[in-house]
Protein backbone atom coordinates (compact mmCIF):
# COMPACT_ATOMS: atom_id res chain seq x y z
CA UNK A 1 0.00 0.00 0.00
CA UNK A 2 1.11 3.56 -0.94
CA UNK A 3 0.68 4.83 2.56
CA UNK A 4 2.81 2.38 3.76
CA UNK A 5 5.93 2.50 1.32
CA UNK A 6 5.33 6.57 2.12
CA UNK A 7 5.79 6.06 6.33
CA UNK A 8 2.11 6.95 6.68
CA UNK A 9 0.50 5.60 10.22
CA UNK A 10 -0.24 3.43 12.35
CA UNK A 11 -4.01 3.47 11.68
CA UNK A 12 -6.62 1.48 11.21
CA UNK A 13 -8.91 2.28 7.92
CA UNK A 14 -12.42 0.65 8.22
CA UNK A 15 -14.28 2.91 6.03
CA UNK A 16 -17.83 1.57 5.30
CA UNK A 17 -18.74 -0.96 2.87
CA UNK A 18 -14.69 -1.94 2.82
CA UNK A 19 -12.75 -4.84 4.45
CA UNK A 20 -10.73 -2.95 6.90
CA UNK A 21 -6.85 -2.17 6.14
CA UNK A 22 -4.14 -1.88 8.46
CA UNK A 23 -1.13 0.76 8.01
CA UNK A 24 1.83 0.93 9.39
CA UNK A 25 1.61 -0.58 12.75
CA UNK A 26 -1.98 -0.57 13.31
CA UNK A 27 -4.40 -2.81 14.78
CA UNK A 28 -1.55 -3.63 17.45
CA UNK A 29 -0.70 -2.16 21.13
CA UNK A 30 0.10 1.10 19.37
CA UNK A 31 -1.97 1.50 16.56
CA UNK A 32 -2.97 4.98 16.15
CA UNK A 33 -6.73 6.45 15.19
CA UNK A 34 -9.48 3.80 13.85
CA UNK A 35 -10.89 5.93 10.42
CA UNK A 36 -14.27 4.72 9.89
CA UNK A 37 -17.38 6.05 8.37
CA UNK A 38 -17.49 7.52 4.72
CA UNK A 39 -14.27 6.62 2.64
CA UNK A 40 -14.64 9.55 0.82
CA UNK A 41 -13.50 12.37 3.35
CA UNK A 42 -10.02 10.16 3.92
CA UNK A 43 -9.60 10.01 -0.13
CA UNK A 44 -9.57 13.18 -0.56
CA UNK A 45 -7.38 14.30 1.80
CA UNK A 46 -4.79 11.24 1.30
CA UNK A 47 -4.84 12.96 -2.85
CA UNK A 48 -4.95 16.51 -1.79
CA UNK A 49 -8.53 17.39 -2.65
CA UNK A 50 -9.89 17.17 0.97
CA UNK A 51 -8.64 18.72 4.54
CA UNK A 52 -6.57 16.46 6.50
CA UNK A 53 -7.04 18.51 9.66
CA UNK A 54 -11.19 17.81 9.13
CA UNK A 55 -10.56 13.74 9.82
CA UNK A 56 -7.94 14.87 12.85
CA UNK A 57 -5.36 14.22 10.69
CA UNK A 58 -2.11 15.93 9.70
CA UNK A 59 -0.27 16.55 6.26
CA UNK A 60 1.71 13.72 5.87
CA UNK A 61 -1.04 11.55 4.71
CA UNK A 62 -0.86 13.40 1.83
CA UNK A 63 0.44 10.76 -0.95
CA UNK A 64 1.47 13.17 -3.42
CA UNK A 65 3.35 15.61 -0.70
């Protein structure tokens, strides 16, 4: 996964309707924010469309930073 190669996480993606996805170390002891609900919000702001800071998230998850 891109977000993984990039040094994105730990955190748990288990948007609706989708099989959830770990990154970086997630699911485990230490494994940062659960993202849930609409996928759409987190899409955006993973491409640069969307505000990271809306889903309490910072910059970095940007994939084309």
């Amino acid at each position: 996964m891109l977000l993984d190669r990039r040094g994105w996480g730990p955190a748990s993606l288990a948007f609706d309707g989708m099989e959830p996805v770990s990154v970086g170390t997630g699911r485990g002891s230490d494994s940062g924010p659960v993202l849930g609900g609409d996928p759409l919000p987190f899409v955006l702001a993973a491409t640069g469309r969307g505000r990271p800071e809306d889903l309490g998230l910072d910059s970095s998850v940007n994939i084309y930073a």
